[in-house]
Protein backbone atom coordinates (compact mmCIF):
# COMPACT_ATOMS: atom_id res chain seq x y z
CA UNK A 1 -89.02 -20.85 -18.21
CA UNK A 2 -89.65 -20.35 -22.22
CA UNK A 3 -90.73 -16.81 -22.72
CA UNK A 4 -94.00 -18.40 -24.69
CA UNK A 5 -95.24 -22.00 -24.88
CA UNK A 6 -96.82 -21.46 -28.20
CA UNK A 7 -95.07 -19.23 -31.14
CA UNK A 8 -96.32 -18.28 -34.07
CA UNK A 9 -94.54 -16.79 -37.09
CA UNK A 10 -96.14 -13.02 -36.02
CA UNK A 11 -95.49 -13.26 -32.68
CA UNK A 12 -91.43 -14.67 -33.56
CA UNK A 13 -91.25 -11.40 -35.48
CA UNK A 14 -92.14 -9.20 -32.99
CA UNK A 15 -90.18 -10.34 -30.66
CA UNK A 16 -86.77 -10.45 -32.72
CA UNK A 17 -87.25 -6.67 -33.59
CA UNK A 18 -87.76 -5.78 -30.04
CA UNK A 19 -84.67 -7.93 -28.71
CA UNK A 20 -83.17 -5.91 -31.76
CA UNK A 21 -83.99 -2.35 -31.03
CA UNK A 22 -82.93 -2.81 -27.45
CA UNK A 23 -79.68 -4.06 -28.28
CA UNK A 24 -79.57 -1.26 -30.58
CA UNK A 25 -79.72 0.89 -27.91
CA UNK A 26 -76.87 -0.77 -26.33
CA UNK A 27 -75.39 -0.20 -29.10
CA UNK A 28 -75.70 3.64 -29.91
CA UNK A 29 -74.98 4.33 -26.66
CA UNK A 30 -71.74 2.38 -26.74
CA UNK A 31 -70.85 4.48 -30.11
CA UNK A 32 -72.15 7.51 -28.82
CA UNK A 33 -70.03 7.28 -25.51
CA UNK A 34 -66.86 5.98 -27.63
CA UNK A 35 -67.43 9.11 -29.86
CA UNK A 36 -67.63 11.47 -26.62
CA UNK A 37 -65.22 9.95 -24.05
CA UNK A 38 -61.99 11.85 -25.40
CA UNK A 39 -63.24 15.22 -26.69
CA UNK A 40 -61.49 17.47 -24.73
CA UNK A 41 -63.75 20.02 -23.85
CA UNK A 42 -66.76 20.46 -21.62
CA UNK A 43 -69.96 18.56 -22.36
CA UNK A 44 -71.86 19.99 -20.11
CA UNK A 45 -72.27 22.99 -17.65
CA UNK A 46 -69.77 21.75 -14.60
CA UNK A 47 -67.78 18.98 -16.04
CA UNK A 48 -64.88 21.65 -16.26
CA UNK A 49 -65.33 22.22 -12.41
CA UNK A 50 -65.16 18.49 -11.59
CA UNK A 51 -61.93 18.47 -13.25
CA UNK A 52 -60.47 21.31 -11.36
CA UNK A 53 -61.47 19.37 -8.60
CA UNK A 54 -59.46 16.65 -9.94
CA UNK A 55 -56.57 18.92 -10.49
CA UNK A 56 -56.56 20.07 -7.34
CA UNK A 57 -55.94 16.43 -5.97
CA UNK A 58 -53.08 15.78 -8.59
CA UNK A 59 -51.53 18.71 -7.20
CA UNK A 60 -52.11 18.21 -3.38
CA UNK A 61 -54.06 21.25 -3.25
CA UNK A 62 -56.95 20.98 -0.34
CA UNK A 63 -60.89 19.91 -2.05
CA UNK A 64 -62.37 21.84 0.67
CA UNK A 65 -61.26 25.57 1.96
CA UNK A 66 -63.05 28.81 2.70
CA UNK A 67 -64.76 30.38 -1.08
CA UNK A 68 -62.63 33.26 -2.54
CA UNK A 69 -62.22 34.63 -6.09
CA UNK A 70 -59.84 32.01 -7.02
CA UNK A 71 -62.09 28.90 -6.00
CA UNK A 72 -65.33 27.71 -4.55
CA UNK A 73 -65.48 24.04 -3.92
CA UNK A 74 -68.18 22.29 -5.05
CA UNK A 75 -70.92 20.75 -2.32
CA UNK A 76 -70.13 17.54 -3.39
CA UNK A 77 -68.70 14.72 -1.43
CA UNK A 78 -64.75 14.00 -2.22
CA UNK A 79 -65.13 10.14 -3.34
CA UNK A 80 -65.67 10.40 -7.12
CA UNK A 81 -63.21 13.28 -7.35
CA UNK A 82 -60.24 10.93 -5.72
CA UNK A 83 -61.10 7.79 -7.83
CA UNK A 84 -61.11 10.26 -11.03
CA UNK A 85 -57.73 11.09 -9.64
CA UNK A 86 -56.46 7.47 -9.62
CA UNK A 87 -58.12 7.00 -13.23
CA UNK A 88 -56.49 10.46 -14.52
CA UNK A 89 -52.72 9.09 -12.93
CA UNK A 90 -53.40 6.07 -15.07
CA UNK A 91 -54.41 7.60 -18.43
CA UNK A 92 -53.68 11.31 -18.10
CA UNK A 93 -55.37 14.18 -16.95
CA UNK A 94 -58.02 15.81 -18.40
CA UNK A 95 -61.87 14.91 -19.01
CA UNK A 96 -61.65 10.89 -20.12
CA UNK A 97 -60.72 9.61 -16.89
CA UNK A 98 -63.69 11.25 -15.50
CA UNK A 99 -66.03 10.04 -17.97
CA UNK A 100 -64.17 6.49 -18.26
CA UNK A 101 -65.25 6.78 -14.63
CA UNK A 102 -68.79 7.15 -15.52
CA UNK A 103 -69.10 4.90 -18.41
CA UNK A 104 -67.85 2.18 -16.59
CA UNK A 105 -70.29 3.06 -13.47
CA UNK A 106 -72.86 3.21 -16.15
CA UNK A 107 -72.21 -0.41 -17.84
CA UNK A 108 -71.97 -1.64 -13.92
CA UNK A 109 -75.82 -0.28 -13.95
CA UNK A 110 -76.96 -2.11 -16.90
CA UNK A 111 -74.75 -5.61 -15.48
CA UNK A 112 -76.89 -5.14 -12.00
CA UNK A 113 -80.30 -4.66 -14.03
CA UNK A 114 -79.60 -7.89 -16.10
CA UNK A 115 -78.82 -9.73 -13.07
CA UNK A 116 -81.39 -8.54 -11.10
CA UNK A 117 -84.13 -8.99 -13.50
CA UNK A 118 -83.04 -12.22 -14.53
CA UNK A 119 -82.27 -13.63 -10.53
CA UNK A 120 -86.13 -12.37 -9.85
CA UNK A 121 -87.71 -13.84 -12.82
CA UNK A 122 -85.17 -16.33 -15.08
CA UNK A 123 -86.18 -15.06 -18.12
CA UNK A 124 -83.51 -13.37 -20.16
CA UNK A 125 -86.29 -11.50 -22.22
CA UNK A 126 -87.25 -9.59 -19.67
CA UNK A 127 -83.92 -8.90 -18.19
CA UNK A 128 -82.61 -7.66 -21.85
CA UNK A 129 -85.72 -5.46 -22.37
CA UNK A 130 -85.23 -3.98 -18.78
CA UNK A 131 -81.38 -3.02 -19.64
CA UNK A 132 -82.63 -1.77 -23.35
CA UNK A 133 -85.05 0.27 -22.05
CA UNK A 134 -82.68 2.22 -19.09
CA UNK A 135 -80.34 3.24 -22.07
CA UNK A 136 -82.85 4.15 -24.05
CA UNK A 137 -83.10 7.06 -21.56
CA UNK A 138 -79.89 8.30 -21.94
CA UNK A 139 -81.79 10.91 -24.03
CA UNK A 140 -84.04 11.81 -21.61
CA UNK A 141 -81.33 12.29 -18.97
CA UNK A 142 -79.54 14.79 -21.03
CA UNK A 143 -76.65 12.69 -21.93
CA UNK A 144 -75.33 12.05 -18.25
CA UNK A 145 -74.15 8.07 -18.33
CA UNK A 146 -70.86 9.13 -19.50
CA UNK A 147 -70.69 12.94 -18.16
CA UNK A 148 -67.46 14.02 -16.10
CA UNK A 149 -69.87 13.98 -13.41
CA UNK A 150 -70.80 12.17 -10.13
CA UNK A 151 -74.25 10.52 -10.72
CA UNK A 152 -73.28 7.64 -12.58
CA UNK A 153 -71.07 6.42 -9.68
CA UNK A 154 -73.80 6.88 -7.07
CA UNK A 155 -76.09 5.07 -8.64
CA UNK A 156 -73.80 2.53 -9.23
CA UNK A 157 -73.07 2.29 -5.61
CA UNK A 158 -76.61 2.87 -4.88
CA UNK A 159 -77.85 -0.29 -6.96
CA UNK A 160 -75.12 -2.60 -5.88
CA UNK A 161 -75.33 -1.99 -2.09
CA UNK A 162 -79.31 -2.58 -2.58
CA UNK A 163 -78.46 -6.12 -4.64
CA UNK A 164 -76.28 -7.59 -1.99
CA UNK A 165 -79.30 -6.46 0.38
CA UNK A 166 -81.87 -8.47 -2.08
CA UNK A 167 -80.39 -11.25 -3.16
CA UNK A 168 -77.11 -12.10 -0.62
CA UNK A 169 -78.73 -12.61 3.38
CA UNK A 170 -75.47 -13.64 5.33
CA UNK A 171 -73.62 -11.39 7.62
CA UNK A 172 -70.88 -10.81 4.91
CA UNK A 173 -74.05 -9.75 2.68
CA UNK A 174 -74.87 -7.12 5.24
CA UNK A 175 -71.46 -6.07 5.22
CA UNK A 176 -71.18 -5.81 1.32
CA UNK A 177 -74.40 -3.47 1.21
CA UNK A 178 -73.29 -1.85 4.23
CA UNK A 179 -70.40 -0.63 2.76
CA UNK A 180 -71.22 0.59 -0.71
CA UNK A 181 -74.41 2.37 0.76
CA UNK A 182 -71.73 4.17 2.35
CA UNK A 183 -69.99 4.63 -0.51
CA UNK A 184 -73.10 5.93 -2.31
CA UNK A 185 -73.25 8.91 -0.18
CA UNK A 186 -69.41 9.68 0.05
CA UNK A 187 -70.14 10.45 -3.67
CA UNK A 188 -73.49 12.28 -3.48
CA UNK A 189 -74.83 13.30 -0.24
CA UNK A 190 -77.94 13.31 -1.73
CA UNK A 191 -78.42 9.50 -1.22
CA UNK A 192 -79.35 9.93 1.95
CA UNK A 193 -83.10 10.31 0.41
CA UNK A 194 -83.12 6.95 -1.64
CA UNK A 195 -81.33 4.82 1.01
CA UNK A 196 -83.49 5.88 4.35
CA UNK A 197 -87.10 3.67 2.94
CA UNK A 198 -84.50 1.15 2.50
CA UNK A 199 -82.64 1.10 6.43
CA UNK A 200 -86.65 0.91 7.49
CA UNK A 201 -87.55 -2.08 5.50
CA UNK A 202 -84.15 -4.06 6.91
CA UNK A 203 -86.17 -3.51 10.43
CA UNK A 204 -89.11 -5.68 8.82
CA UNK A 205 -91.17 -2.03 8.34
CA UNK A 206 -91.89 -2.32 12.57
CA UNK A 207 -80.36 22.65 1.67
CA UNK A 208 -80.08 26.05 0.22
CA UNK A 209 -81.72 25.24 -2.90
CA UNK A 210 -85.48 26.27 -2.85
CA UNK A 211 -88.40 24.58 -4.60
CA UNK A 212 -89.67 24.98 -7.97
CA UNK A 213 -93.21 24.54 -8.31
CA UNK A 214 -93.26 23.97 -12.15
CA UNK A 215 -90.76 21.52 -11.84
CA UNK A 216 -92.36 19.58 -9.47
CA UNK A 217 -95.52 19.29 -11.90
CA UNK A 218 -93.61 18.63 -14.95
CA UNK A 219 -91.47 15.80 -13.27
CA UNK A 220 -95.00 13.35 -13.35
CA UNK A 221 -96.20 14.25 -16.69
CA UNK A 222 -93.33 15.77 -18.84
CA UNK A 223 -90.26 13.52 -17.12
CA UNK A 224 -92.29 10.11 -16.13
CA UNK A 225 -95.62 9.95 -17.64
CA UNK A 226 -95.27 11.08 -21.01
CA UNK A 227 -91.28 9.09 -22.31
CA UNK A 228 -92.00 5.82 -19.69
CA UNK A 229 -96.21 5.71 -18.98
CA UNK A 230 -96.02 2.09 -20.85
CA UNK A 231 -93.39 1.35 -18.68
CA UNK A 232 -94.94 1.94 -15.48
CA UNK A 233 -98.30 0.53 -16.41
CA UNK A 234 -96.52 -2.68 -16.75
CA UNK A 235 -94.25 -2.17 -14.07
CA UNK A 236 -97.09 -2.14 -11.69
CA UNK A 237 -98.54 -5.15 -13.19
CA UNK A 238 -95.57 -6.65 -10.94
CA UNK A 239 -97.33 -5.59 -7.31
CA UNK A 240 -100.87 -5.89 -8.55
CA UNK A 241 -101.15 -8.96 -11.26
CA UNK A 242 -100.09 -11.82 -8.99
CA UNK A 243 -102.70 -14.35 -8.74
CA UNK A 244 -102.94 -14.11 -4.74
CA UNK A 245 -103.55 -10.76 -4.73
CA UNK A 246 -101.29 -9.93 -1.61
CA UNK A 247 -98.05 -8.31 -1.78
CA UNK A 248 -95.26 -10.81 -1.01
CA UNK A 249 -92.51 -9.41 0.81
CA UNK A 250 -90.20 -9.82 -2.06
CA UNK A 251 -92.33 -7.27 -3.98
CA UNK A 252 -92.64 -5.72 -0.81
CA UNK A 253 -88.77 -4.47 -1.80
CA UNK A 254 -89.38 -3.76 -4.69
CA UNK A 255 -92.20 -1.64 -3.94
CA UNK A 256 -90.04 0.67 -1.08
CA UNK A 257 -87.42 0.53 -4.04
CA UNK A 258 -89.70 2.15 -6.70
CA UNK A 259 -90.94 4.71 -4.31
CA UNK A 260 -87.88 5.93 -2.70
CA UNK A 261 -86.50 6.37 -5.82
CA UNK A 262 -89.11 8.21 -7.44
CA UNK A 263 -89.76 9.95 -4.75
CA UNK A 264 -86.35 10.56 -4.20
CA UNK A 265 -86.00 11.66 -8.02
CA UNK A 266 -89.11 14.06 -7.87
CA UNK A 267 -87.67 16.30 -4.86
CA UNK A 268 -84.35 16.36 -6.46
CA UNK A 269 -85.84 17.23 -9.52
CA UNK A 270 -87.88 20.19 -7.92
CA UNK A 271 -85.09 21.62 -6.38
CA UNK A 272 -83.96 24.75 -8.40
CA UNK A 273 -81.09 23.70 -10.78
CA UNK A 274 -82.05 20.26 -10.91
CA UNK A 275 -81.20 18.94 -13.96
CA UNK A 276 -81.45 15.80 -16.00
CA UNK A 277 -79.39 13.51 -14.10
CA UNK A 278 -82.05 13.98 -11.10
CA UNK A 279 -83.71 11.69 -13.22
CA UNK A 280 -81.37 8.22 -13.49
CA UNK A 281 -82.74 6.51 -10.67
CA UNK A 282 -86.21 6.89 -11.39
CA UNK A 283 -85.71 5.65 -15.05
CA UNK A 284 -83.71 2.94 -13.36
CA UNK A 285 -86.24 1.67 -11.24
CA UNK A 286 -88.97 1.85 -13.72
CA UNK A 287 -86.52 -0.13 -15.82
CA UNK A 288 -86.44 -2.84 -13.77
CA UNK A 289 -89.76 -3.65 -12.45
CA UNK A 290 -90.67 -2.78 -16.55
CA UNK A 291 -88.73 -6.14 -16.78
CA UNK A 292 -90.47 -7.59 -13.92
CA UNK A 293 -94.06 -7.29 -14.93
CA UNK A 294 -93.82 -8.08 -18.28
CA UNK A 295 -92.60 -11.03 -17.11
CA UNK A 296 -95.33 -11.71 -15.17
CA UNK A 297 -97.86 -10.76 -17.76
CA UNK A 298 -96.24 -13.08 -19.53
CA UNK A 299 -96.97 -15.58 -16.68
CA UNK A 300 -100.45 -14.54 -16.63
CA UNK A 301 -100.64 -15.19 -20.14
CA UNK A 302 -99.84 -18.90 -19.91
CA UNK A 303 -101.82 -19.72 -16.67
CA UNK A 304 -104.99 -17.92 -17.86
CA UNK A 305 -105.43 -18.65 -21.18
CA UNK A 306 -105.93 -20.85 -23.19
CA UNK A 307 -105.63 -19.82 -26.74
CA UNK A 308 -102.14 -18.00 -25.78
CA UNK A 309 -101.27 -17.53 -28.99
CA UNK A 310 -103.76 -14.06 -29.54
CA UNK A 311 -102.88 -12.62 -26.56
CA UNK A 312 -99.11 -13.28 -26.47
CA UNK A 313 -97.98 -11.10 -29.49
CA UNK A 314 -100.06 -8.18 -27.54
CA UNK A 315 -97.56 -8.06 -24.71
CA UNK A 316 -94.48 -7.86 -27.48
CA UNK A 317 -96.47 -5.11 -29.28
CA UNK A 318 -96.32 -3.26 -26.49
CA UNK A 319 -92.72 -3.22 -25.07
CA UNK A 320 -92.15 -2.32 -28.81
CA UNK A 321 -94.29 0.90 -28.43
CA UNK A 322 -92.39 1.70 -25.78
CA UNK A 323 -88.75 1.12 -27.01
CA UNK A 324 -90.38 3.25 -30.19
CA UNK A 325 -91.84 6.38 -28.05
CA UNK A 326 -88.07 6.35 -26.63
CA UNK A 327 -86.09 6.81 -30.27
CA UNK A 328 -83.87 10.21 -30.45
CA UNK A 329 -81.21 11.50 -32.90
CA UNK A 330 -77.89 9.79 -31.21
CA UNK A 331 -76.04 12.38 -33.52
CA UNK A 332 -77.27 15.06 -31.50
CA UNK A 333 -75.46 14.70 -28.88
CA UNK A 334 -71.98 14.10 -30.35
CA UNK A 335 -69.59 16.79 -30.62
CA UNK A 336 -69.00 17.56 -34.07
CA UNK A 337 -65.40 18.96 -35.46
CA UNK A 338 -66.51 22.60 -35.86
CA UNK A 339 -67.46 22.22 -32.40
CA UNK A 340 -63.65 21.37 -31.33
CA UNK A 341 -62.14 23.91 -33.85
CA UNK A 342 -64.32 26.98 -32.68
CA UNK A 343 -63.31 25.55 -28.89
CA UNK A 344 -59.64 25.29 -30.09
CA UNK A 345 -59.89 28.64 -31.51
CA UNK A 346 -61.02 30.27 -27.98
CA UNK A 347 -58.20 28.40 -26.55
CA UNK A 348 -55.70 29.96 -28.59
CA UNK A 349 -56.85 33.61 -27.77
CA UNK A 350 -56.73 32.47 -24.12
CA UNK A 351 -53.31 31.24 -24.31
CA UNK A 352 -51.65 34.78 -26.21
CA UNK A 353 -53.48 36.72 -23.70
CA UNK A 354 -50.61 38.12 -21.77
CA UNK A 355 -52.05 38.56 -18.34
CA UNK A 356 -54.98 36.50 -16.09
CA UNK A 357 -58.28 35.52 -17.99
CA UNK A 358 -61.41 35.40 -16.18
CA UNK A 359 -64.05 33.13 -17.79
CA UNK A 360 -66.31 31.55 -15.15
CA UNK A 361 -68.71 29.88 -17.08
CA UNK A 362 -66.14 28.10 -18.69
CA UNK A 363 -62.93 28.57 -16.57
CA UNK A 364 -61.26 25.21 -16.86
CA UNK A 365 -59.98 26.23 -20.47
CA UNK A 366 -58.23 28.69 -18.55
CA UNK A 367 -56.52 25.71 -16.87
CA UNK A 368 -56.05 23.86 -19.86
CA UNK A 369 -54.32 27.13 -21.21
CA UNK A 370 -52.28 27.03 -18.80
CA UNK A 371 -53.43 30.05 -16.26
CA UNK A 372 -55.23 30.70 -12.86
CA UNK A 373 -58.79 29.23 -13.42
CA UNK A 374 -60.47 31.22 -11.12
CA UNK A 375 -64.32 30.84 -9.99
CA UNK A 376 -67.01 28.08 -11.32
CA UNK A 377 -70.15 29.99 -12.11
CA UNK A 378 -71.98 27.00 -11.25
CA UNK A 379 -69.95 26.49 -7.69
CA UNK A 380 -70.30 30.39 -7.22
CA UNK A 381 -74.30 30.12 -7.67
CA UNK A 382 -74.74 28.35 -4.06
CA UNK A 383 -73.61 31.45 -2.56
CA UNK A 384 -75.49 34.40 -4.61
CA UNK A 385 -79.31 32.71 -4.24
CA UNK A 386 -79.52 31.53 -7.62
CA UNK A 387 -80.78 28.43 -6.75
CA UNK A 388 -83.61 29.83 -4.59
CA UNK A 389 -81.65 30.32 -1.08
CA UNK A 390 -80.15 33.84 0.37
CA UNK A 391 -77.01 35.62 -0.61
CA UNK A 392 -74.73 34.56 1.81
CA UNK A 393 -72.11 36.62 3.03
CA UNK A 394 -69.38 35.03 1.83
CA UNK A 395 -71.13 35.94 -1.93
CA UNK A 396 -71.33 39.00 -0.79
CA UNK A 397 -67.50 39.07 0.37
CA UNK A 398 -66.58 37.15 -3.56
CA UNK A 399 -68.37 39.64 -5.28
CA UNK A 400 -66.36 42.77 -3.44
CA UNK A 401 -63.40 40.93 -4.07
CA UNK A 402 -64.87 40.72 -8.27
CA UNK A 403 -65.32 44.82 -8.31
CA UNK A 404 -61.98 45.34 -6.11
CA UNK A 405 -59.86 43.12 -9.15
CA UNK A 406 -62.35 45.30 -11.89
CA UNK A 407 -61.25 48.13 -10.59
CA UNK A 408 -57.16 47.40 -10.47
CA UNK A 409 -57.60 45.43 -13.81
CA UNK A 410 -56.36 42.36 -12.63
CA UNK A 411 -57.54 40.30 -15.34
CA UNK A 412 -55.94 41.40 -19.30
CA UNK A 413 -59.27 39.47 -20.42
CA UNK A 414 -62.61 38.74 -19.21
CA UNK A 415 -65.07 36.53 -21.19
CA UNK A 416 -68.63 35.79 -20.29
CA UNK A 417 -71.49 34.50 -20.80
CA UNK A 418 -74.99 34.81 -20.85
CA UNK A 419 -74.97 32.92 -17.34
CA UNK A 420 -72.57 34.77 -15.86
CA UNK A 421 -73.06 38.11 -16.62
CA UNK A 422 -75.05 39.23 -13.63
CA UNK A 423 -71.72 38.88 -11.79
CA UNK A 424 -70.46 42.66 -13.06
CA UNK A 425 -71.53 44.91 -12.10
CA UNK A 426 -70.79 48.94 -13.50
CA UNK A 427 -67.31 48.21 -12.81
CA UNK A 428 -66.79 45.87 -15.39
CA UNK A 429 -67.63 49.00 -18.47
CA UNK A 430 -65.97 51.50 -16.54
CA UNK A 431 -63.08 49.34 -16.74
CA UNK A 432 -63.07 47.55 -19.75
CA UNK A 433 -64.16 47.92 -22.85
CA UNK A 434 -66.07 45.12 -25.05
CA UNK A 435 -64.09 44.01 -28.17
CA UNK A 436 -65.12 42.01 -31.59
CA UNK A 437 -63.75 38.93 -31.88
CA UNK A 438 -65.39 38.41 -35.16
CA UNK A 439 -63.73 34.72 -35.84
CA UNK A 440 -64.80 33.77 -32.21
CA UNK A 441 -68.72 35.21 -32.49
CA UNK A 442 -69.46 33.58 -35.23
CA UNK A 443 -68.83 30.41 -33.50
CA UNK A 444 -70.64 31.32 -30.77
CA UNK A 445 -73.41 28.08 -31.39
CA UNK A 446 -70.11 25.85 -29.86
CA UNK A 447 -71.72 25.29 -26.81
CA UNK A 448 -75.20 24.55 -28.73
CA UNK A 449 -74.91 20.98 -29.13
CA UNK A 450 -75.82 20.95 -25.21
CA UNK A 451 -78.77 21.74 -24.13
CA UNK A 452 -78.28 24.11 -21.30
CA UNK A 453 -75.99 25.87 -23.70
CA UNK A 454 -78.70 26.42 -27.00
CA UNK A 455 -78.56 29.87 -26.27
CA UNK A 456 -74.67 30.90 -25.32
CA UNK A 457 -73.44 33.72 -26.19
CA UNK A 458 -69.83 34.83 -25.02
CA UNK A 459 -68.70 38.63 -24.62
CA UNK A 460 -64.75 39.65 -24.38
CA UNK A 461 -63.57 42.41 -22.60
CA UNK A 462 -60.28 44.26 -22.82
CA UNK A 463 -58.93 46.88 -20.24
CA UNK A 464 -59.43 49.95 -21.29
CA UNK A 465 -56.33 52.53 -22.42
């Protein structure tokens, strides 16, 4: 099917710029993600925790055992931290295997989108805008495509299992989505929430984080509404424009798709700590069906009307107002050399230091500099209640532990954070004494290029004479 019967000079216009912007965003992300993929520190909050996990594995050292001072494991699932594992044995260790891992999940993503779109409605317009518009969220998502972290891989698994459910109906179809369903969830246990709606439609339709009320409202109108309302409108076009005015069952799939995921997206979301990558599968879905009903607007268009050519440029008009509202600074997000040097800098002090260094906010440099890494602040938080739930008692049991190696001075250096600091208690200035580290503070803004870090500010302790 031609994406118009009738062109005009306006309407050819319109639609090259918006074929070009969303292959610009293929673009910048590519460049953006080539920029990233090597820097060899943190991007974000627990990327240095994934890749003790990682560490752990190249070294034979158990994912899962009882939380102490020296480690908490994360509550993740163990597949994404063994395939890193494979990646990291075949291109060293250190973050870009882990977010070669994700890019790669992430490009598989944007492959299923363009097939999908295109198998549903053979029009390659729609199937590029759908795949333009998903990366123009990487934005939104705060940066997490190519992150050291698991989401892009469940997704991926998530989307494929739920294509060879669509679109392949033999036994060795079943089998196929069988299988990386179950994959989905041996990377993010979470999945559970997404994939359920879909196990009920195959029948032919016969937890210590607490919620957060204000992120539950802003997830509609900050998150969805206000970066992807164009989207959606159109989206739902899809279910609601077809000339019979009855949902087939093929949108039928679609439908449980787009709900479970949103759905799925907002209660993640809500959750305490949920962070931006709550928020890939919902911009995935809306993605797609975006796709979906402008191509059937667009076969609205030709059915319904006869001078096509006024109404036509109105539909291009509007996927470019959306690919517009979606524009960012792609230099934001990219790690800039005064960010490695101050980072390099740290690392050097770490490495002098004598003795044990206890960072937890950021203790994979420790690693890196060759020392015991200690607790993840992050990992440690699903024991203390920061996420909403009760202290448990093995916090309780961590923390004693914390003010029993304060008091011996077990550590010749201790450098926090602003997260972290509600660790130490009196111990810690009975004990040690807070030194300048003039070179270091004024590079304090190193973190600052991510988000969750705009306001870090590290503190060093020495052990008092």
């Amino acid at each position: 099917m031609r994406i118009f019967k009738n062109k005009t000079l306006f309407q050819n216009t319109i639609k090259y710029i918006v074929i070009l912007i969303a292959f610009g965003y293929v673009v910048t992300f590519l460049l953006q993600s080539l920029s990233r993929i090597s820097y060899p520190y943190s991007l974000e909050g627990m990327e240095g925790a994934h890749l003790i996990e990682v560490h752990r594995i190249l070294n034979n050292q158990q994912l899962y055992t009882s939380p102490s001072l020296e480690y908490v494991p994360l509550i993740y699932p163990p597949l994404y931290f063994y395939l890193s594992a494979i990646f990291a044995k075949m291109v060293g260790f250190g973050f870009l295997p882990l977010r070669l891992l994700s890019l790669l999940a992430t490009i598989g993503c944007v492959a299923l989108i363009l097939v999908l779109v295109f198998k549903e409605t053979q029009n390659g317009f729609s199937a590029v805008i759908s795949s333009g518009v998903f990366l123009a969220t990487y934005n939104l998502t705060d940066s997490w495509f190519d992150l050291a972290r698991i989401d892009m891989v469940f997704v991926f698994f998530l989307m494929l299992g739920l294509f060879f459910i669509r679109h392949c109906k033999s036994i060795k179809g079943a089998i196929l989505s069988g299988l990386f369903l179950s994959l989905c969830i041996l990377t993010k246990q979470t999945a559970i929430a997404f994939i359920l709606p879909i196990l009920i439609y195959l029948f032919e339709l016969p937890q210590n984080h607490h919620f957060s009320m204000y992120s539950s409202f802003t997830f509609w109108f900050k998150d969805i509404l206000k970066p992807l309302g164009v989207a959606i409108i159109i989206g739902l076009y899809y279910f609601f424009g077809q000339p019979k005015g009855k949902i087939s069952k093929n949108e039928t799939f679609f439908l449980i798709i787009f709900l479970s995921f949103l759905l799925g997206s907002w209660i993640a979301r809500s959750n305490v700590g949920g962070a931006g990558n709550t928020l890939i599968p919902a911009y995935l879905i809306i993605s797609v069906l975006f796709g979906l009903g402008i191509n059937r607007a667009m076969i609205s268009i030709e059915n319904n009307y006869t001078n096509q050519s006024t109404m036509q440029p109105y539909i291009l008009i509007i996927i470019l107002f959306q690919f517009v509202t979606l524009i960012y600074n792609p230099f934001s997000l990219v790690p800039t050399e005064y960010h490695k040097k101050a980072t390099d800098q740290l690392m050097k002090e770490i490495e002098k230091t004598s003795g044990e260094v206890f960072m937890p906010s950021h203790n994979y440099l420790s690693l890196m500099a060759g020392k015991k890494p200690f607790i993840n602040t992050f990992a440690f938080y699903e024991l203390t209640g920061k996420y909403g739930g009760d202290v448990l008692p093995l916090g309780d049991q961590i923390l004693m532990e914390l003010d029993k190696a304060l008091i011996q001075k077990e550590y010749d250096l201790i450098i926090t954070d602003l997260s972290d600091q509600e660790f130490f208690t009196k111990n810690l200035k009975e004990n040690y004494k807070e030194s300048n580290y003039y070179e270091l503070e004024k590079k304090n803004t190193l973190y600052s290029v991510y988000r969750e870090y705009s306001n870090s500010a590290l503190s060093f302790f020495e052990i008092k004479d």
